[in-house]
N, C-alpha and C. Protein backbone atom coordinates (compact mmCIF):
# COMPACT_ATOMS: atom_id res chain seq x y z
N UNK A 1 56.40 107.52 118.54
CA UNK A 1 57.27 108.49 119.16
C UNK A 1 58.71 108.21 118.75
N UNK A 2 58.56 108.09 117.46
CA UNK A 2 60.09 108.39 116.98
C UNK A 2 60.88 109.54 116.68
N UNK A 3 62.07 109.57 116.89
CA UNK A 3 62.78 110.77 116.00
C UNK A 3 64.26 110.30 115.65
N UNK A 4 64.75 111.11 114.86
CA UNK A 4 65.39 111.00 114.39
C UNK A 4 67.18 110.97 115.11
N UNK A 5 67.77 109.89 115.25
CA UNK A 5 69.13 109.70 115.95
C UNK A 5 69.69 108.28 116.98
N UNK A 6 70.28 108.96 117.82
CA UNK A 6 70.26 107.69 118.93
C UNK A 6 69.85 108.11 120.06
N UNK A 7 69.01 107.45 120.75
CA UNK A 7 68.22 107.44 121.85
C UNK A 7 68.23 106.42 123.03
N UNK A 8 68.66 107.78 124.39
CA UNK A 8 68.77 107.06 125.82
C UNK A 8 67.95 106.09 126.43
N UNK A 9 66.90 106.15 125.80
CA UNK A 9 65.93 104.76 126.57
C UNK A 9 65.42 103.64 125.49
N UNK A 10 65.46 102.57 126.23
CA UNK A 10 64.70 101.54 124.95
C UNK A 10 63.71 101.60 124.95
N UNK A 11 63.15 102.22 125.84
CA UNK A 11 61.33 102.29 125.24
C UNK A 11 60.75 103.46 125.39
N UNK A 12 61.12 104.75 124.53
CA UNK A 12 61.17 106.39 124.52
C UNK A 12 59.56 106.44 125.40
N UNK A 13 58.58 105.78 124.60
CA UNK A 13 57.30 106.24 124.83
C UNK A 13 56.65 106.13 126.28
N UNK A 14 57.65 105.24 126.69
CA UNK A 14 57.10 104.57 128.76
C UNK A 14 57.88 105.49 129.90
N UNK A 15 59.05 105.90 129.26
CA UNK A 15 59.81 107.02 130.10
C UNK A 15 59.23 108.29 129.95
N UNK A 16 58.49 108.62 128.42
CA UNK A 16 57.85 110.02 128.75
C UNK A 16 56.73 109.77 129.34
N UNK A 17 55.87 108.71 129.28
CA UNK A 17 54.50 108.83 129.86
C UNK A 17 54.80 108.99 131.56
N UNK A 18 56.13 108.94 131.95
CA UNK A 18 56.39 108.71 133.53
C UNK A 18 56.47 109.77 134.00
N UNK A 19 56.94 111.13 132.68
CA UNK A 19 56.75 112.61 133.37
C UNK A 19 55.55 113.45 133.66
N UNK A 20 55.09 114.23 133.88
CA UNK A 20 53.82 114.90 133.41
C UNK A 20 54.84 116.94 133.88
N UNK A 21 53.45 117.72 133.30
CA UNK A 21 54.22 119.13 133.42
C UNK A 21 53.33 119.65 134.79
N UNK A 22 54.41 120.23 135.34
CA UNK A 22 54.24 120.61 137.02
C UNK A 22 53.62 121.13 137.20
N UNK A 23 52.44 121.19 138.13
CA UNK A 23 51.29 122.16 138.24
C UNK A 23 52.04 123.96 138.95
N UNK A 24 51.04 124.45 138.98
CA UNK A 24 51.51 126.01 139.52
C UNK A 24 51.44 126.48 140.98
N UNK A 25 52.93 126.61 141.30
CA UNK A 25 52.40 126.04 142.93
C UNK A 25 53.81 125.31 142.88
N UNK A 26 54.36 124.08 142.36
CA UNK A 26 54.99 123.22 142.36
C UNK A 26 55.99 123.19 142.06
N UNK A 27 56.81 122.83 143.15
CA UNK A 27 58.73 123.07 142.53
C UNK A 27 59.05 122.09 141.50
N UNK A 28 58.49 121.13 141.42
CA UNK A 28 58.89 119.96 140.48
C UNK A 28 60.08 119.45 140.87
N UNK A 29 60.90 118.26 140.10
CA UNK A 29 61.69 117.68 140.22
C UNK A 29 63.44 118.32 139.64
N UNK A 30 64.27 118.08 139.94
CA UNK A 30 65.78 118.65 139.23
C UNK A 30 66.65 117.30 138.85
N UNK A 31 66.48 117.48 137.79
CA UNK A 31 67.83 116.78 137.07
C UNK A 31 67.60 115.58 137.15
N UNK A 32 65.93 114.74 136.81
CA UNK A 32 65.43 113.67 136.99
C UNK A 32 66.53 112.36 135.78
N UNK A 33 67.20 113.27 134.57
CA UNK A 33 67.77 112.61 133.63
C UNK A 33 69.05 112.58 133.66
N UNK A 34 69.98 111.16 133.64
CA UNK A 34 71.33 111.20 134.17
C UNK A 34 72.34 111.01 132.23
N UNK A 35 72.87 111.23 132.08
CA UNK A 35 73.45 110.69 131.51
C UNK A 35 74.51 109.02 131.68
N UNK A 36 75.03 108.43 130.11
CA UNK A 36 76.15 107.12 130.63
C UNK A 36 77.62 107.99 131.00
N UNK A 37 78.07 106.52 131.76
CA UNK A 37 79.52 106.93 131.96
C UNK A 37 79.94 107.12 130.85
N UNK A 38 81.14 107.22 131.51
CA UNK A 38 82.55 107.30 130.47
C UNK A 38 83.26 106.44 130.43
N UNK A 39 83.90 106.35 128.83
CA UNK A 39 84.22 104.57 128.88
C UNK A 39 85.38 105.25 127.77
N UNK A 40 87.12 104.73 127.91
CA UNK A 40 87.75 104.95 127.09
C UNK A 40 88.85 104.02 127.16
N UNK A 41 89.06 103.87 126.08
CA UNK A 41 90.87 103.21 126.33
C UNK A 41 91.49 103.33 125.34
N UNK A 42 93.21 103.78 125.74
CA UNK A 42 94.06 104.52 125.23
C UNK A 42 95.51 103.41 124.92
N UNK A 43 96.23 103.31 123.97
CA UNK A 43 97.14 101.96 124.23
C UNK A 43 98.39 103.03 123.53
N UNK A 44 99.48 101.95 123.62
CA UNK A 44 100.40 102.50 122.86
C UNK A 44 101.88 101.54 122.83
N UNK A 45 102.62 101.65 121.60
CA UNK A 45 103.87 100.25 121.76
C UNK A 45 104.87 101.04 121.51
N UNK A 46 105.58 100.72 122.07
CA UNK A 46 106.98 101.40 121.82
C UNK A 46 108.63 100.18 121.57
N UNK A 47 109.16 100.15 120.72
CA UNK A 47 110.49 99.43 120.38
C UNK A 47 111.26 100.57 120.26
N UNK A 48 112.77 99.79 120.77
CA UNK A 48 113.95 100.69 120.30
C UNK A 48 114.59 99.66 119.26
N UNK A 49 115.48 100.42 118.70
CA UNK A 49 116.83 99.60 117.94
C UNK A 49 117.60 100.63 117.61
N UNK A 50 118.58 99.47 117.95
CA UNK A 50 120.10 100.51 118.02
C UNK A 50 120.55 99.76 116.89
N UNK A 51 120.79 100.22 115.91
CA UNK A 51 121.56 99.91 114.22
C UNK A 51 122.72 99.88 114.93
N UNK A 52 123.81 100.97 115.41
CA UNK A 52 125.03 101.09 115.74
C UNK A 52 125.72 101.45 116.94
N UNK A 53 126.15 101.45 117.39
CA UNK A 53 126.45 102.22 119.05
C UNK A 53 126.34 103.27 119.65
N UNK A 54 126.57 104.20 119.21
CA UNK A 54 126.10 105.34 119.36
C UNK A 54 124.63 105.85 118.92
N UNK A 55 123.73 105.17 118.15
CA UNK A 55 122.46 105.54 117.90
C UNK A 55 121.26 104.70 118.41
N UNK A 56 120.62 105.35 118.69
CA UNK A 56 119.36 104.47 118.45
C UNK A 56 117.82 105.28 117.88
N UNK A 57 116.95 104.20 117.24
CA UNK A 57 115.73 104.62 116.73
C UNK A 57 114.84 103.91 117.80
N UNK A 58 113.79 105.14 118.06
CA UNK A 58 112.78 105.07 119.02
C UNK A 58 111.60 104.79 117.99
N UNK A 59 110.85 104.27 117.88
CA UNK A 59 109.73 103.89 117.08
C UNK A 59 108.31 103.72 117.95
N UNK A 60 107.77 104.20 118.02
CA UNK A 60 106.53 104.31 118.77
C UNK A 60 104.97 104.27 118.31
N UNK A 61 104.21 103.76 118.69
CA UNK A 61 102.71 103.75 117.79
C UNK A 61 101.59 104.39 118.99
N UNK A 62 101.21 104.97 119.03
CA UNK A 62 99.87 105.38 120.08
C UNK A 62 98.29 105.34 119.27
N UNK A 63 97.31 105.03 120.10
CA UNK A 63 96.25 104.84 119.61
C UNK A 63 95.11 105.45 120.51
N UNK A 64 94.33 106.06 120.11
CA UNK A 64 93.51 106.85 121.09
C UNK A 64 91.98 106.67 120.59
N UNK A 65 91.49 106.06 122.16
CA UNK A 65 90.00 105.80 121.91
C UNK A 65 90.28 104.46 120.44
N UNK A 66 90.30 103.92 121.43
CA UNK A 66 91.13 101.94 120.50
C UNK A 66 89.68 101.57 120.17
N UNK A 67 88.91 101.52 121.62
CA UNK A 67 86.90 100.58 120.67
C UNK A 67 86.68 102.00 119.51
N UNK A 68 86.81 102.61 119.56
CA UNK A 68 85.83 103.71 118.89
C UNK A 68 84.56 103.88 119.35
N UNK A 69 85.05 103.48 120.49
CA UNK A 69 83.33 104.07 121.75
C UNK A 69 83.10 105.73 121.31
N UNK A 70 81.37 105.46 121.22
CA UNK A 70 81.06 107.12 121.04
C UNK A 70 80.47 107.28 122.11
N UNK A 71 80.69 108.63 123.28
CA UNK A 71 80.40 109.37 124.35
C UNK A 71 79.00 110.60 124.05
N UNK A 72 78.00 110.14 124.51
CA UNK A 72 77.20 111.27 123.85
C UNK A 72 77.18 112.27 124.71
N UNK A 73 77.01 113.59 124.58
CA UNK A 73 76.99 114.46 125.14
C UNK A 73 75.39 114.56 125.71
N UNK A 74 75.18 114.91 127.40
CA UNK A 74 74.14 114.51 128.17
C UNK A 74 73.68 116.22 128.12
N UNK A 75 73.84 117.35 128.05
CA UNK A 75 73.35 117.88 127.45
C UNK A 75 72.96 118.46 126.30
N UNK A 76 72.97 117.48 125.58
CA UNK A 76 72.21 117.73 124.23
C UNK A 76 70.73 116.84 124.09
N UNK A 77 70.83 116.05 124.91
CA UNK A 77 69.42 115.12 124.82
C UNK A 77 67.94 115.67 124.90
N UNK A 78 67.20 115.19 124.41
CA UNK A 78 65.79 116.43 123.93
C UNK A 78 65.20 115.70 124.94
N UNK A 79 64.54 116.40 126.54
CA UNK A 79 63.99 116.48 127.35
C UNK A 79 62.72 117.51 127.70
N UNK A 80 62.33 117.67 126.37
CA UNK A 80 61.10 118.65 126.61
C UNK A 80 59.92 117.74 126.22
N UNK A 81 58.94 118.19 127.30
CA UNK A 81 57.49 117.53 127.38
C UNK A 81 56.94 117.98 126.29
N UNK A 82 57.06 119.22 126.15
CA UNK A 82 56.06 119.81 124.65
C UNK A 82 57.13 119.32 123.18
N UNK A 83 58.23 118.52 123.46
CA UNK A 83 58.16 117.78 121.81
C UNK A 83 58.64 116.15 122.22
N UNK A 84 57.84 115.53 122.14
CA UNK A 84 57.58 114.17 122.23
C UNK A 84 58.78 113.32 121.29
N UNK A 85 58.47 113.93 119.77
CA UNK A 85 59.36 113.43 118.92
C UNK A 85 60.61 113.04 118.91
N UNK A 86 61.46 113.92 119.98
CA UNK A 86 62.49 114.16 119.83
C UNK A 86 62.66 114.12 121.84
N UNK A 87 62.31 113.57 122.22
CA UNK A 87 62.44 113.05 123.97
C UNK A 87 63.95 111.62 123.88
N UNK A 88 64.68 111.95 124.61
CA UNK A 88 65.61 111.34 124.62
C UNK A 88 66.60 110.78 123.62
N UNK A 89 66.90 112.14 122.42
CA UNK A 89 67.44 111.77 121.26
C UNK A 89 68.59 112.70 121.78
N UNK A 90 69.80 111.97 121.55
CA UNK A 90 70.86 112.91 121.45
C UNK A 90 71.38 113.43 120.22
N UNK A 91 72.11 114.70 120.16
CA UNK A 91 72.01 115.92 119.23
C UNK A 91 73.78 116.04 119.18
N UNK A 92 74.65 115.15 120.18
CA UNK A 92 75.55 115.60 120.02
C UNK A 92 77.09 114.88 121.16
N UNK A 93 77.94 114.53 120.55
CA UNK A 93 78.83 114.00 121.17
C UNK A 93 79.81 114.58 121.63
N UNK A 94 80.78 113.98 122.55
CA UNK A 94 81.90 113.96 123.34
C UNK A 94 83.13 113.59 123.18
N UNK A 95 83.13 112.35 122.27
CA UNK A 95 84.17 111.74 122.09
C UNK A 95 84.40 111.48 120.56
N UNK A 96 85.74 111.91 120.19
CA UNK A 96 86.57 111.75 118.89
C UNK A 96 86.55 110.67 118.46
N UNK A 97 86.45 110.35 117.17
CA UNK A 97 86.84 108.99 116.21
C UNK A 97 88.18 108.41 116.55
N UNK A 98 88.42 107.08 116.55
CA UNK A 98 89.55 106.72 116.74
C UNK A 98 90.77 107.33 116.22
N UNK A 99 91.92 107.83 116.59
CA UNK A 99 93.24 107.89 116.43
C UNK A 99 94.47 107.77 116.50
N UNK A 100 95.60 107.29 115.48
CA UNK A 100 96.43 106.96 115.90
C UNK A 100 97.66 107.70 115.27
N UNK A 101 98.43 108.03 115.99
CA UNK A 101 99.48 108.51 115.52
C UNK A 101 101.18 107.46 115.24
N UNK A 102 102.00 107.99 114.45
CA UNK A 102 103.56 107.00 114.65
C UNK A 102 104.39 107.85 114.25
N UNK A 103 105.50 107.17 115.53
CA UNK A 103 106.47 108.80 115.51
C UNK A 103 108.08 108.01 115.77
N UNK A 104 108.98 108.05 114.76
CA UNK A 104 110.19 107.75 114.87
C UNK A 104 111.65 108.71 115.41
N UNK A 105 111.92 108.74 116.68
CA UNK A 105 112.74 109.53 117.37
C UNK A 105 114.34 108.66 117.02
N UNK A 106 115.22 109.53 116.52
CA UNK A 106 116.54 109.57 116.57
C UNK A 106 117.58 109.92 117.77
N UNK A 107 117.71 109.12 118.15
CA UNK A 107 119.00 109.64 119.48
C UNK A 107 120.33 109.06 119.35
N UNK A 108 120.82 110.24 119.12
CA UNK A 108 122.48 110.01 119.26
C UNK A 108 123.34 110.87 120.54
């Protein structure tokens, strides 16, 4: 019971054998599958220098999503009984590749 990606459980084949499909008659269960948190961290440095008296340079660095944690998106995960293959594979993310920007401000 493989497929193809990254997948919410470590052992795909013991979490599907735990479902079965609802008889007729039967409300069944809602929203038995949770997705992970959310995990981010954001930094950023900032220096001044003043060359002369009247000026100064603002110099700044920001960095966004610093681990390069990837957030998978919890509805995209393949939760259908009729395809096995593809039971707890996610299809799709949340969170951006690391970025950083640098930005030099002039004040006089």
């Amino acid at each position: 019971m493989r497929g193809r990606g990254p997948n919410a459980f470590a052992n795909p084949q013991a979490v599907f054998n735990a479902f079965r499909i609802d008889y007729p008659g039967e409300s069944g269960t809602r929203n038995p599958l949770r997705g992970d948190g959310y995990f981010g961290i954001d930094a950023g440095l900032s220096k001044v220098f003043q060359p002369v008296e009247r000026v100064k340079l603002r110099l700044r660095w920001d960095v966004f999503n610093v681990t390069n944690s990837i957030r998978f998106d919890v509805n995209s995960i393949g939760n259908r009984l009729d395809s096995p293959n593809n039971f707890g594979i996610y299809t799709q993310t949340l969170s951006n590749p690391r970025v950083m920007q640098v930005a030099l401000r002039v004040e006089f």
